[in-house]
N, C-alpha and C. Protein backbone atom coordinates (compact mmCIF):
# COMPACT_ATOMS: atom_id res chain seq x y z
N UNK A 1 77.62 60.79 50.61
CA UNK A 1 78.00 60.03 51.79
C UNK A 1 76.81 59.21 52.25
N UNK A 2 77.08 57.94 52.45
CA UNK A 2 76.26 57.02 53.02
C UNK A 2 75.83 57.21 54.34
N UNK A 3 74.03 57.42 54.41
CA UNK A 3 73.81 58.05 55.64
C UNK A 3 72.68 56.35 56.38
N UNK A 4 72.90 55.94 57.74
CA UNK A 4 71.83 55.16 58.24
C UNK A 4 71.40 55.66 59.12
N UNK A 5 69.89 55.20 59.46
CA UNK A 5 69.44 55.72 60.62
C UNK A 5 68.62 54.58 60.85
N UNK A 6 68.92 53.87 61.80
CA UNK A 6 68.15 53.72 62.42
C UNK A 6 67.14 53.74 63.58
N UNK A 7 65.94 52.67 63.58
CA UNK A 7 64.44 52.71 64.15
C UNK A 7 64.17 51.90 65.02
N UNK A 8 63.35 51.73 65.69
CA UNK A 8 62.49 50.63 66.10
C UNK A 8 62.25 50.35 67.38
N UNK A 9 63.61 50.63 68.38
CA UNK A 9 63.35 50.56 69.70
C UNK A 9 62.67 50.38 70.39
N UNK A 10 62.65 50.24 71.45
CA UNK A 10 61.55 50.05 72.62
C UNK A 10 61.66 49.95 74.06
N UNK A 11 60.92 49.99 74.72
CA UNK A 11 60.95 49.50 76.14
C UNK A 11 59.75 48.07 76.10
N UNK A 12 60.03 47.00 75.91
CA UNK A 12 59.48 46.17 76.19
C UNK A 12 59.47 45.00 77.43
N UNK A 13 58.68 43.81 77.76
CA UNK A 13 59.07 43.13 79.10
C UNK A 13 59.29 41.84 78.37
N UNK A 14 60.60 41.52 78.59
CA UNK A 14 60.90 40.19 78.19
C UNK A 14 59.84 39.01 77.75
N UNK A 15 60.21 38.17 76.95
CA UNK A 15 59.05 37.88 75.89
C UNK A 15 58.68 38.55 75.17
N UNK A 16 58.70 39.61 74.52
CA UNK A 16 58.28 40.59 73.84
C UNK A 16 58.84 40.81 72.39
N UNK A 17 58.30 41.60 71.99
CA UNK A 17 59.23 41.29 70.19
C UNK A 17 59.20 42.72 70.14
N UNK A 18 60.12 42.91 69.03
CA UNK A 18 60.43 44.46 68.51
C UNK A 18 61.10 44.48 67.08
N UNK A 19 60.66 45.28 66.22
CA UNK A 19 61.45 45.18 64.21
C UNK A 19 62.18 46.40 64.33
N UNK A 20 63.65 46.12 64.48
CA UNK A 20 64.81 47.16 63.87
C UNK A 20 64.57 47.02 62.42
N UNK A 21 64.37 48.64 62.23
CA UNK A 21 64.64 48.68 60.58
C UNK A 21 65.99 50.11 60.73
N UNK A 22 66.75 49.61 59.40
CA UNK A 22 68.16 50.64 59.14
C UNK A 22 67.64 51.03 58.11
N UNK A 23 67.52 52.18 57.82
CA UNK A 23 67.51 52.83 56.41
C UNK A 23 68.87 53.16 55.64
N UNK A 24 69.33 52.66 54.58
CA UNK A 24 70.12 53.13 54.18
C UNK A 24 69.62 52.87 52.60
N UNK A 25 70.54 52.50 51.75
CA UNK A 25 70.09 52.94 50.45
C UNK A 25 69.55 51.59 49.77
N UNK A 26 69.19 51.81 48.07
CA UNK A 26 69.23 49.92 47.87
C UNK A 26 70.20 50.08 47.25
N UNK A 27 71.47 50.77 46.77
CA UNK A 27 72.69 50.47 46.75
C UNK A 27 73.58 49.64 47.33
N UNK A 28 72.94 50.27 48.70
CA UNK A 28 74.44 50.25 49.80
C UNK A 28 73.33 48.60 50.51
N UNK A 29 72.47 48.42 50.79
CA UNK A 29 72.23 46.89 50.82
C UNK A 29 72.02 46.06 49.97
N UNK A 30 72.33 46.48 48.70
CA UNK A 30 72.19 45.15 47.74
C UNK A 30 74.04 44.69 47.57
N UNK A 31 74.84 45.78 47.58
CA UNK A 31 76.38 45.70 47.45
C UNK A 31 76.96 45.14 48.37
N UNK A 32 76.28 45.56 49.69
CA UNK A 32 77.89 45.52 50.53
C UNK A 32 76.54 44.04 51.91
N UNK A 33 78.06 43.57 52.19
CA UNK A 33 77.47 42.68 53.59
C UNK A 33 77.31 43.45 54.74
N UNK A 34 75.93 43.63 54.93
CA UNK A 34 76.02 44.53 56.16
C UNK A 34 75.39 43.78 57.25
N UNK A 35 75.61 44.41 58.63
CA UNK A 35 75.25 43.62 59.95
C UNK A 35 74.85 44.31 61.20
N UNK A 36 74.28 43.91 61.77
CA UNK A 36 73.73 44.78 63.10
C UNK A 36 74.60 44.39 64.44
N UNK A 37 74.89 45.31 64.94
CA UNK A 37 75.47 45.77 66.09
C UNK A 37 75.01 46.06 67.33
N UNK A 38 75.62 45.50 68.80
CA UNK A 38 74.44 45.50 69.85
C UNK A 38 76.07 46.60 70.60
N UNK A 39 75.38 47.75 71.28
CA UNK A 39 76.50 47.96 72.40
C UNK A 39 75.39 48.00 73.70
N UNK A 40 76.20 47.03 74.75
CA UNK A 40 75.85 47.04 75.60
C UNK A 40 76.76 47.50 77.03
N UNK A 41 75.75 48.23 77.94
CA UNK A 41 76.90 48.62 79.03
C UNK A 41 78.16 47.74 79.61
N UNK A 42 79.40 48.65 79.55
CA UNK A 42 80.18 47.68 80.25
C UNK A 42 80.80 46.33 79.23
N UNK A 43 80.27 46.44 77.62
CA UNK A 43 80.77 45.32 76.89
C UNK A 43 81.23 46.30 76.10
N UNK A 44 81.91 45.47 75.11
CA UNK A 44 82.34 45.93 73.56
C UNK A 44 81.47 45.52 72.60
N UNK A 45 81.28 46.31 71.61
CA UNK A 45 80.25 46.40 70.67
C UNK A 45 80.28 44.58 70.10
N UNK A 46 79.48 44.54 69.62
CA UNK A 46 79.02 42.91 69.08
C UNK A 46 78.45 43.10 67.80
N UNK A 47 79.22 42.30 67.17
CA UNK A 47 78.41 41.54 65.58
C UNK A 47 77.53 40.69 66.06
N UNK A 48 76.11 40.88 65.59
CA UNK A 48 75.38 40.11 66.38
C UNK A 48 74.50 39.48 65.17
N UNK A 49 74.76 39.94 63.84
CA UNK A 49 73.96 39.29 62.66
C UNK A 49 74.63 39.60 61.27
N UNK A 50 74.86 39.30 60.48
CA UNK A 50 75.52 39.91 58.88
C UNK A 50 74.51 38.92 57.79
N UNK A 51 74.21 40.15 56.78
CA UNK A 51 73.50 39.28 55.42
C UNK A 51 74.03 40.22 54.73
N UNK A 52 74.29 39.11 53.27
CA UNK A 52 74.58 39.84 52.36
C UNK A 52 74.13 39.64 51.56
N UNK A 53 73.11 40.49 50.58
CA UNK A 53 71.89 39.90 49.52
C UNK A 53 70.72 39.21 50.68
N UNK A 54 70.33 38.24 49.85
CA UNK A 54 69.63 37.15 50.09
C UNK A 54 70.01 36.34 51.34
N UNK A 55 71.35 36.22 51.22
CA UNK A 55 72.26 35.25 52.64
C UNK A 55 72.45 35.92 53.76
N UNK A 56 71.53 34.93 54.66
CA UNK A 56 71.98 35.11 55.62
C UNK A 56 73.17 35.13 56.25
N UNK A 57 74.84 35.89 56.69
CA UNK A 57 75.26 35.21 56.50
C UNK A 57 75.88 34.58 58.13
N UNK A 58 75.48 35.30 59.17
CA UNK A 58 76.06 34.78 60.40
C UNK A 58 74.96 35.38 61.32
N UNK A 59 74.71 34.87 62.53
CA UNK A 59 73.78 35.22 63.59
C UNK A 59 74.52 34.31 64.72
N UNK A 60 74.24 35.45 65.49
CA UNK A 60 75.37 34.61 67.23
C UNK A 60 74.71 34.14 67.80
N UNK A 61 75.42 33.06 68.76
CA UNK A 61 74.40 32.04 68.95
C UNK A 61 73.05 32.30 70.54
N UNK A 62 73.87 33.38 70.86
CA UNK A 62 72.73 33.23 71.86
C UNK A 62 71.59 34.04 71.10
N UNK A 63 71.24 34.19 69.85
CA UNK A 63 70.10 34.97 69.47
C UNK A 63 69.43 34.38 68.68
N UNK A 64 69.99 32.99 68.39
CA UNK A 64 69.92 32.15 66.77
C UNK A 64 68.56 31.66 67.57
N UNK A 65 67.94 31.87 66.17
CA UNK A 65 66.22 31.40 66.52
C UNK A 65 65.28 32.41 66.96
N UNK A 66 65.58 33.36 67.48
CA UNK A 66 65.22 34.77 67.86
C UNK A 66 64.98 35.91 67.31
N UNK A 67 66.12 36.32 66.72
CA UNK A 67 66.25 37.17 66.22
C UNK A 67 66.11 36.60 64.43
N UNK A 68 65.26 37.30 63.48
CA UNK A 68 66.23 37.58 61.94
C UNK A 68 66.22 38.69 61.06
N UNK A 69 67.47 38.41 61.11
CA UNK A 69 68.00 40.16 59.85
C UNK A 69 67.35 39.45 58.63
N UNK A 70 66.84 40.60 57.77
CA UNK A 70 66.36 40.56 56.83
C UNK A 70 66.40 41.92 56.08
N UNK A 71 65.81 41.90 54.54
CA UNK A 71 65.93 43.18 54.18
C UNK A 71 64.48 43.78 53.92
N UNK A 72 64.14 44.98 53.15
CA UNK A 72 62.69 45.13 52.81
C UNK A 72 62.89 44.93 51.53
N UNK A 73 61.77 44.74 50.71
CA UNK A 73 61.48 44.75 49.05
C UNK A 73 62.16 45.33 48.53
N UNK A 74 61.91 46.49 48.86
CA UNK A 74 62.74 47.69 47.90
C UNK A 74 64.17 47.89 48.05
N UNK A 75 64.71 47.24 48.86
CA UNK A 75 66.46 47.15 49.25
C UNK A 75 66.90 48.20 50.03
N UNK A 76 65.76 48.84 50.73
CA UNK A 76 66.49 50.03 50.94
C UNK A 76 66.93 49.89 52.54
N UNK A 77 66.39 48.99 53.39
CA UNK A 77 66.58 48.99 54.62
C UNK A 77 66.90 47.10 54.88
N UNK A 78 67.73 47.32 56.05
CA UNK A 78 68.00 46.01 56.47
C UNK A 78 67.23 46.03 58.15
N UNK A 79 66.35 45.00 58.33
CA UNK A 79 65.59 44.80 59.28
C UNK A 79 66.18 43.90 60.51
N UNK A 80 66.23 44.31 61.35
CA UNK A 80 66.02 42.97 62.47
C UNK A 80 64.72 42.37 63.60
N UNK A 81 64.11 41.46 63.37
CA UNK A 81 63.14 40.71 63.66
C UNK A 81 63.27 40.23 65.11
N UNK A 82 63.53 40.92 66.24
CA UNK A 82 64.04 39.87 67.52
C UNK A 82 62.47 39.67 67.87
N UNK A 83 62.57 38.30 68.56
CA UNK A 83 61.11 37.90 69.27
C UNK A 83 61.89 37.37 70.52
N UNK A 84 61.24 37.14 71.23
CA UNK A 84 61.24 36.54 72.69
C UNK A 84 62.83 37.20 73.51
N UNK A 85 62.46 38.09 73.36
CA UNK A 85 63.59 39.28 73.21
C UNK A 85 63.74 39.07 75.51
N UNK A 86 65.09 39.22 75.53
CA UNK A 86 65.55 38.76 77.24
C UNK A 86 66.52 40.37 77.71
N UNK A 87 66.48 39.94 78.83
CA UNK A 87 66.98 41.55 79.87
C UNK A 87 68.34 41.77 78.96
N UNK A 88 69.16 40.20 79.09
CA UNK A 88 70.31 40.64 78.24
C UNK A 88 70.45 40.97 76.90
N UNK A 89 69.64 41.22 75.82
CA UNK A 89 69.61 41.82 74.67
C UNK A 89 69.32 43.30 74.71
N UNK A 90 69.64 43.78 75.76
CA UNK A 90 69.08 45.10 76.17
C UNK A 90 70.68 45.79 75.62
N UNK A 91 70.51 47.13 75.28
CA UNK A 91 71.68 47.52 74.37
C UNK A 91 70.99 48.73 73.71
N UNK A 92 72.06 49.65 72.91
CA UNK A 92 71.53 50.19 71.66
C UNK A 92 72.65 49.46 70.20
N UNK A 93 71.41 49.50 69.19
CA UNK A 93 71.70 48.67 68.17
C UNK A 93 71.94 49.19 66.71
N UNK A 94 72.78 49.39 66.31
CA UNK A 94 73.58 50.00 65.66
C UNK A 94 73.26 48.84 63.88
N UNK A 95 73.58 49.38 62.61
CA UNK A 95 73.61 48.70 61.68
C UNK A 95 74.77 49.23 60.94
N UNK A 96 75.59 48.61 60.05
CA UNK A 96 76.32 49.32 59.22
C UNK A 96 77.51 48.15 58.64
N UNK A 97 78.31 48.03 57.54
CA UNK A 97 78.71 47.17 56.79
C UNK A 97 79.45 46.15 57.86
N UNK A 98 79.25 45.06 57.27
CA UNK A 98 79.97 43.72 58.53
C UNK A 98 81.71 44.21 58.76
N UNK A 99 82.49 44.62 58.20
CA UNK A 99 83.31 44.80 58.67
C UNK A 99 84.09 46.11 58.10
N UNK A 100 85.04 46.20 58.26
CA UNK A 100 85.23 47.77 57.58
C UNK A 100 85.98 47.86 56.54
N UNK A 101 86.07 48.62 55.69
CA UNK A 101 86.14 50.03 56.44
C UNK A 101 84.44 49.97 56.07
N UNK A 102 84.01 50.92 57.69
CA UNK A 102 82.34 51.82 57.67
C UNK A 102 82.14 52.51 57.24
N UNK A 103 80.74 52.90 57.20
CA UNK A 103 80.18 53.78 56.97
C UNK A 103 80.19 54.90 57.86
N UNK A 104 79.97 56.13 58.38
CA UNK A 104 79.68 56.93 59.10
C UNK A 104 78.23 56.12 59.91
N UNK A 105 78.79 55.82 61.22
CA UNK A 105 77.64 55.41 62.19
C UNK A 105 76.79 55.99 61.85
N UNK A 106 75.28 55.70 62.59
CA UNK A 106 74.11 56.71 62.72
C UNK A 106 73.83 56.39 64.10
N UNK A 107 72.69 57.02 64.51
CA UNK A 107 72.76 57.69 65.89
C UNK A 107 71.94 56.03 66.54
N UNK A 108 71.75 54.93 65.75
CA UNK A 108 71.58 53.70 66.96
C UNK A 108 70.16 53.89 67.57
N UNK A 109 68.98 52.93 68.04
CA UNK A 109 67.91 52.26 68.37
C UNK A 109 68.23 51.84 69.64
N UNK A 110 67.57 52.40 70.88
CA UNK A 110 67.86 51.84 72.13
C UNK A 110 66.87 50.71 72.49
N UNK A 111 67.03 49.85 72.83
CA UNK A 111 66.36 48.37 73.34
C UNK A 111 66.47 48.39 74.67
N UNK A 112 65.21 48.33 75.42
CA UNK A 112 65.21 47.82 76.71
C UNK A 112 64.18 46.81 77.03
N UNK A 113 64.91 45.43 77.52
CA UNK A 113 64.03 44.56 78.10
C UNK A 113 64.16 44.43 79.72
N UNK A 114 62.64 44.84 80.23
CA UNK A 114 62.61 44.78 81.28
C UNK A 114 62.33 42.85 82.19
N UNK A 115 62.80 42.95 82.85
CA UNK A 115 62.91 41.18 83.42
C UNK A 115 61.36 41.45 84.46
């Protein structure tokens, strides 16, 4: 069974940068399109980035330029790069295939930007 976990979190103050990394396999990110996930209070979860391979293949627009998913060398983790990171990107951030059927969640990276 395909397990992720992700990392990276923070409490940072707006302007600030922070690297989500997902661990999962280099199977399961070289195969499948996978994408990072923001839940934020009071919203419904958000596709907020998808690559598959090499391609980038979608990033929403209030993050475009900000944020980038990427993978590591070894395939084993898919990264997210946010910089100039704002109160509203505040959330916990979830990774796992762009659409389904999923993987078994993992327990999610809490983000806090303080204003």
């Amino acid at each position: 069974q395909v397990k992720l976990m992700e990392s990276g979190g923070g409490l940072v103050p707006a302007g600030g940068s922070l690297r989500l990394s997902c661990l999962a396999s280099a199977d399961v990110v070289r195969m499948s399109t996978m994408g990072w996930f923001r839940r934020s209070p009071g919203q419904e979860d958000e596709l907020i980035a998808t690559r598959s391979g090499n391609d980038v293949r979608y990033i929403k627009a209030s993050i475009k330029g900000r944020f980038t998913m990427g993978v590591t060398s070894d395939l084993t983790a898919v990264t997210l790069q946010m910089n100039d990171l704002k109160p509203e990107d505040s959330g916990m951030y979830f990774c796992n295939t762009a659409t389904s059927p999923h993987f078994h969640w993992g327990p999610g990276t809490q983000v806090t930007v303080s204003s």
